[in-house]
Protein backbone atom coordinates (compact mmCIF):
# COMPACT_ATOMS: atom_id res chain seq x y z
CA UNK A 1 -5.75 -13.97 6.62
CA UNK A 2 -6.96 -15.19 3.20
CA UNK A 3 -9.57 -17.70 2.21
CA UNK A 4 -9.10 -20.31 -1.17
CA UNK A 5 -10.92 -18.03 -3.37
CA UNK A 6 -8.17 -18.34 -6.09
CA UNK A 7 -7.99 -17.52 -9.69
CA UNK A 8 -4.28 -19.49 -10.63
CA UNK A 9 -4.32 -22.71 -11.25
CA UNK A 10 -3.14 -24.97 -8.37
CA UNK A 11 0.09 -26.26 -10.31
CA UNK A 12 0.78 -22.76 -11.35
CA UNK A 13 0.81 -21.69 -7.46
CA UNK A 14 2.96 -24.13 -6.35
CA UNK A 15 5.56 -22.89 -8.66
CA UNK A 16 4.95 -19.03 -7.77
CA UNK A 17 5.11 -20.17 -3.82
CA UNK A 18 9.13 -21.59 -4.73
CA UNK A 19 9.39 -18.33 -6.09
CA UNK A 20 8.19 -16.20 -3.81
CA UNK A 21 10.09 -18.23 -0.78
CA UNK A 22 13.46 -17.53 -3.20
CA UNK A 23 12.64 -14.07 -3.07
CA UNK A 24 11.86 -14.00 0.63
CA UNK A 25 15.38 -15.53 1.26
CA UNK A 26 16.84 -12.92 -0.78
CA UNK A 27 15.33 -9.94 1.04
CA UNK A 28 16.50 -11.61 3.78
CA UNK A 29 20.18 -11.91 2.85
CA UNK A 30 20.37 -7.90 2.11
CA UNK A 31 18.67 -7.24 5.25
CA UNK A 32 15.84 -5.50 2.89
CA UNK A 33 13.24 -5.41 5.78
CA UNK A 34 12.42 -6.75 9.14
CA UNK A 35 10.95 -10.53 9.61
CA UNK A 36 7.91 -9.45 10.65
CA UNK A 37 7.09 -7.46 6.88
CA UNK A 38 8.77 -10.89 5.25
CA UNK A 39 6.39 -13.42 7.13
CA UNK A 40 3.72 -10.97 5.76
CA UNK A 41 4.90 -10.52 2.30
CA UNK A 42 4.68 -14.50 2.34
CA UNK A 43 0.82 -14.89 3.30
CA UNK A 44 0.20 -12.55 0.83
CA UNK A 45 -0.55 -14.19 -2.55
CA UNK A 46 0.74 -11.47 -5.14
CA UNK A 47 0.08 -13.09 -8.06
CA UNK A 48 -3.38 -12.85 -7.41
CA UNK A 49 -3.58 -8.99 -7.13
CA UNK A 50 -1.71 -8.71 -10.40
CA UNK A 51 -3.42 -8.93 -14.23
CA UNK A 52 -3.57 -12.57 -15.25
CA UNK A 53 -1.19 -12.22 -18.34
CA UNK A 54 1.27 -11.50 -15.77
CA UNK A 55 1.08 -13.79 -13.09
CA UNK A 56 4.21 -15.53 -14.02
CA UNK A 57 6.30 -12.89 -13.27
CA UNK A 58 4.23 -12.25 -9.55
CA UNK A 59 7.68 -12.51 -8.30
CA UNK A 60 10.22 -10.69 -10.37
CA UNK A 61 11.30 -7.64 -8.15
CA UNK A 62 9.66 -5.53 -10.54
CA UNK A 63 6.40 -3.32 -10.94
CA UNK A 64 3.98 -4.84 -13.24
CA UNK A 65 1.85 -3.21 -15.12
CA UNK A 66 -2.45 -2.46 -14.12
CA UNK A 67 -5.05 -0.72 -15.90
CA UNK A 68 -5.10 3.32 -17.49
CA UNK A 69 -0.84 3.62 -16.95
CA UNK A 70 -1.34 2.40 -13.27
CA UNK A 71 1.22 -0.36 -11.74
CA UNK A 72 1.99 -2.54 -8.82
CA UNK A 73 5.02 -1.52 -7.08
CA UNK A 74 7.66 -4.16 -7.25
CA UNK A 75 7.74 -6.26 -3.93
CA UNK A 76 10.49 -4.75 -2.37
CA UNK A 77 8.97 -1.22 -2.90
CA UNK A 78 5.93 -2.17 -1.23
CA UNK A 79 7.78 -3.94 1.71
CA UNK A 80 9.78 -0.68 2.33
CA UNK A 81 6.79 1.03 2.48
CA UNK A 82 5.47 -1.57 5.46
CA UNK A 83 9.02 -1.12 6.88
CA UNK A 84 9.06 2.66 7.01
CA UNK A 85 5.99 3.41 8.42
CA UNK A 86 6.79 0.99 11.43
CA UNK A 87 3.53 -1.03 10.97
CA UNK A 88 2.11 -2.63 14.01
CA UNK A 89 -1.16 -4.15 14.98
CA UNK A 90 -3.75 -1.73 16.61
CA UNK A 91 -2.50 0.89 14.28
CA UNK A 92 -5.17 2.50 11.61
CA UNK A 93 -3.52 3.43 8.31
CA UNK A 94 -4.94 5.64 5.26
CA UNK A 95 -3.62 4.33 1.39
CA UNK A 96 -3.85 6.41 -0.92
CA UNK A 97 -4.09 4.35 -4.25
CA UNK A 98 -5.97 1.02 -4.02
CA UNK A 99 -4.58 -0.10 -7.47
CA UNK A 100 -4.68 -3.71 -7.41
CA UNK A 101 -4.72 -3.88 -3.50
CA UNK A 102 -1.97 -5.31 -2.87
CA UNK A 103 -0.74 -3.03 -0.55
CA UNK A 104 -3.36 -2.78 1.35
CA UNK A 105 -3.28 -6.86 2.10
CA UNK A 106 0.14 -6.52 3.30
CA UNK A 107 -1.10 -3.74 5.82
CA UNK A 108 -3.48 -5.68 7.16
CA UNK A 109 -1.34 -8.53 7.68
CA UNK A 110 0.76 -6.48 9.95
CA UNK A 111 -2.29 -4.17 11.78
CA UNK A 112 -5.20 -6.17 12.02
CA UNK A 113 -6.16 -9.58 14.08
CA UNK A 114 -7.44 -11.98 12.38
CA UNK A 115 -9.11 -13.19 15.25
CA UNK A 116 -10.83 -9.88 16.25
CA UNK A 117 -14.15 -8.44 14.87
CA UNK A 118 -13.50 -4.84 14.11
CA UNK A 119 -16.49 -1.97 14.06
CA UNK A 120 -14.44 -0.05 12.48
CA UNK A 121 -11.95 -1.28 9.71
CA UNK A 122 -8.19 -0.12 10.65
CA UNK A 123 -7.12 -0.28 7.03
CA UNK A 124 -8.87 2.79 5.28
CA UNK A 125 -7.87 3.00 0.70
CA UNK A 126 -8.84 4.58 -1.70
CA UNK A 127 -8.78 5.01 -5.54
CA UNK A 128 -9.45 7.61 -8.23
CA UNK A 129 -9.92 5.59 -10.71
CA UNK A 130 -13.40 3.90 -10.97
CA UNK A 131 -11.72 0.40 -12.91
CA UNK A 132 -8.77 0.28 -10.68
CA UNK A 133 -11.43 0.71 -7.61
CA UNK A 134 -13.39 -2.29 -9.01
CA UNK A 135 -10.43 -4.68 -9.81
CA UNK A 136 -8.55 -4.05 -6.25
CA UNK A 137 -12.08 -3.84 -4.04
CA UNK A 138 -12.87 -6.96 -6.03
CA UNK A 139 -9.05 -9.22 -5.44
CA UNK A 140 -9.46 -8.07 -1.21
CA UNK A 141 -12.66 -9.33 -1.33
CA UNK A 142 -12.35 -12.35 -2.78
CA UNK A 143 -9.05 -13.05 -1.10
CA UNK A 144 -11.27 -12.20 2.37
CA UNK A 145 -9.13 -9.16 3.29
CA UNK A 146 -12.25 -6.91 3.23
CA UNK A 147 -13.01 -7.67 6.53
CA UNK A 148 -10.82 -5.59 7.37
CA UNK A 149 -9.86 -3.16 4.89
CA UNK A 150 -12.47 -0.48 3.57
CA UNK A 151 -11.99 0.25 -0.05
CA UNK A 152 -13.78 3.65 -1.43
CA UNK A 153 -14.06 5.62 -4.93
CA UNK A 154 -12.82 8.99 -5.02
CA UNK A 155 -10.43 11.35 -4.57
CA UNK A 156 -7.54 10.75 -1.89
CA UNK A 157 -6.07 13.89 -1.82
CA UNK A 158 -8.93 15.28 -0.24
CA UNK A 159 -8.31 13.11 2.67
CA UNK A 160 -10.76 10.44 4.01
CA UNK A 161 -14.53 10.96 3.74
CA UNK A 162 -14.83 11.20 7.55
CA UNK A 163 -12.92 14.03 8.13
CA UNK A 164 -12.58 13.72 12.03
CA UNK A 165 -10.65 10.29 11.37
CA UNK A 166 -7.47 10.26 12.27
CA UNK A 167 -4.66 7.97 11.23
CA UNK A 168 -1.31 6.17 12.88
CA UNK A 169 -0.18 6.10 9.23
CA UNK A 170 -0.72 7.22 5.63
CA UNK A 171 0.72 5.87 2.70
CA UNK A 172 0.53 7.05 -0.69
CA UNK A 173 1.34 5.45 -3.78
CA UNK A 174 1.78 7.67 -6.10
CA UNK A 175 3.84 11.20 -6.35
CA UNK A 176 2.95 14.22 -5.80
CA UNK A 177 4.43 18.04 -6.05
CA UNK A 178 3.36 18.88 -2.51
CA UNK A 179 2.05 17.28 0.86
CA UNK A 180 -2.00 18.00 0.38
CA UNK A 181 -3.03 19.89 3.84
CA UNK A 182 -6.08 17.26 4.41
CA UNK A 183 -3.12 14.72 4.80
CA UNK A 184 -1.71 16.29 7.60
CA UNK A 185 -5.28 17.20 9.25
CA UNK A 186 -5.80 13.46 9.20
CA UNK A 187 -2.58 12.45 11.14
CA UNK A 188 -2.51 11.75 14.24
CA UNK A 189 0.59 13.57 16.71
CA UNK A 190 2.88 11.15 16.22
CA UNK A 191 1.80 9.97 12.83
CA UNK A 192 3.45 9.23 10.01
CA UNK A 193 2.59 9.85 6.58
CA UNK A 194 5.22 8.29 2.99
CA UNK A 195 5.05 9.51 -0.37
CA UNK A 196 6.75 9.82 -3.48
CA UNK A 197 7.32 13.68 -3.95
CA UNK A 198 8.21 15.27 -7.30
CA UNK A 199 11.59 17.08 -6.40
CA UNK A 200 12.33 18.28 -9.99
CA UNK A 201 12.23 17.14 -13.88
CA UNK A 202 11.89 13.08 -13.99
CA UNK A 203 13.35 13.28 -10.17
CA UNK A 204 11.06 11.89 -7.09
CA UNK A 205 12.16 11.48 -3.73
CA UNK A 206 10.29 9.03 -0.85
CA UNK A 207 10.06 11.19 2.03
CA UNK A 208 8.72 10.36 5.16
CA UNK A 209 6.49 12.79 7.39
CA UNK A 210 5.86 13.09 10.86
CA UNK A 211 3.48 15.39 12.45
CA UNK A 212 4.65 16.52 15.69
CA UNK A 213 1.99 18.97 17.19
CA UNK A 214 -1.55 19.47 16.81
CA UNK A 215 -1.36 22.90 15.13
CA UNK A 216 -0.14 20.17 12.05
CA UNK A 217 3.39 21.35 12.40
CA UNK A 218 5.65 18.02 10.46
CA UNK A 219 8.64 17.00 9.97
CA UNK A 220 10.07 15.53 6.53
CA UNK A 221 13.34 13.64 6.22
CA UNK A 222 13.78 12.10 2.34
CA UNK A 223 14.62 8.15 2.61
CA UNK A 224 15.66 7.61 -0.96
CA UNK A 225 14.95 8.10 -4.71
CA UNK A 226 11.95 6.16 -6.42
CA UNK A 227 10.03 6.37 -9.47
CA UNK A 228 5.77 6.43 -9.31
CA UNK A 229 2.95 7.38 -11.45
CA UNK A 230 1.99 11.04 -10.68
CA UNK A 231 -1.24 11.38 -8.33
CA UNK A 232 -4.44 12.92 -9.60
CA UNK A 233 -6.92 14.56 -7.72
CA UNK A 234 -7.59 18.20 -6.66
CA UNK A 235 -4.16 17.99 -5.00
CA UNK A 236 -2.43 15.63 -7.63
CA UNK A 237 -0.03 16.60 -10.86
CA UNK A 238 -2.92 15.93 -12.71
């Protein structure tokens, strides 16, 4: 689903792909995630979504730093977060957080069809922050992903600009103190929504949502403990 529109040198690629397929094997030894999310964490190129002084470590199982405190989740985070929400194609899914759009490539990997011209993209981000919104908007373009992901400027926890959208799945990565209401408008019945959720002093927890009626009633059950930037917005920490 990507086109040659690289930045790293071709020698330096070929030595990121052994990595990557090292890690890929490893993720598949501790049974991190299904196949599917591995055979999509492979077509993804990470190094090219991080900053270049830190290609070389595109895949250490670590977050790497962005722009204005921002990171990339390490890859396993971000695979968990594929895993979680069940991702299949046909589905529409809401990020909240472009950063360096990685994310966002792996969700189209495992929603879209490459093959199929979309009227409306089914991978819907966006970002806060206006240099973050330029550097991810800029790697899915270049990397062809923008044909099916729509990337926007503003502020995510007011939900999606068209409010009478409604999403399979929502994924937010970054952590908030509470579950903003436009969120759960959004979500379909059925629908799933992950984030990060400030739980108590330097303690987050990834819980995962599900709406189960239309009157937005939800249901929360807390996967495991993680550590994120705080969200910002109207609904955010900051």
């Amino acid at each position: 689903m990507s086109c040659p529109k690289y930045r790293v040198p071709k020698d330096l690629r070929e030595k990121l792909a052994k990595e990557k397929t090292k890690l890929a094997e490893f993720f598949r030894s501790i049974n991190l995630v299904s196949e599917r999310v591995i055979k999509a964490f492979l077509r993804v190129p990470r190094e090219e979504f991080v900053r270049p002084e830190y290609v070389r470590y595109a895949y250490v199982d670590s977050p790497l730093p962005l722009f204005e405190d921002a990171t990339i989740s390490a890859p396993s985070m971000c695979l968990l977060f594929c895993e979680y929400a069940n991702l299949r194609e046909g589905m529409e899914v809401f990020e909240v957080g472009t950063g360096s759009g990685y994310q966002a490539a792996l969700i189209a990997e495992l929603v879209c069809n490459k093959t199929k011209k979309y009227e409306r993209k089914p991978v819907c981000t966006m970002e806060i922050s206006p240099r973050l919104y330029e550097f991810g908007k800029d790697n899915l373009e270049r990397l062809c992903y923008s044909r099916f992901v729509d990337v926007r400027l503003g502020d995510a926890t007011l939900g999606w600009p068209e409010k009478d959208r409604k999403f399979d799945v929502i994924i937010v990565t970054a952590a908030g103190a509470k579950i903003p209401p436009p969120w759960i408008r959004q979500l379909k019945v059925g629908g799933i929504l992950l984030m990060p959720l400030e739980v108590g002093s330097d303690w987050q927890v990834l819980i995962k949502v599900q709406k189960i009626s239309k009157s937005n009633e939800i249901k929360i059950e807390h996967l495991e403990p993680v550590r994120f930037v705080y969200l910002k917005g109207k609904y955010g920490v900051f």
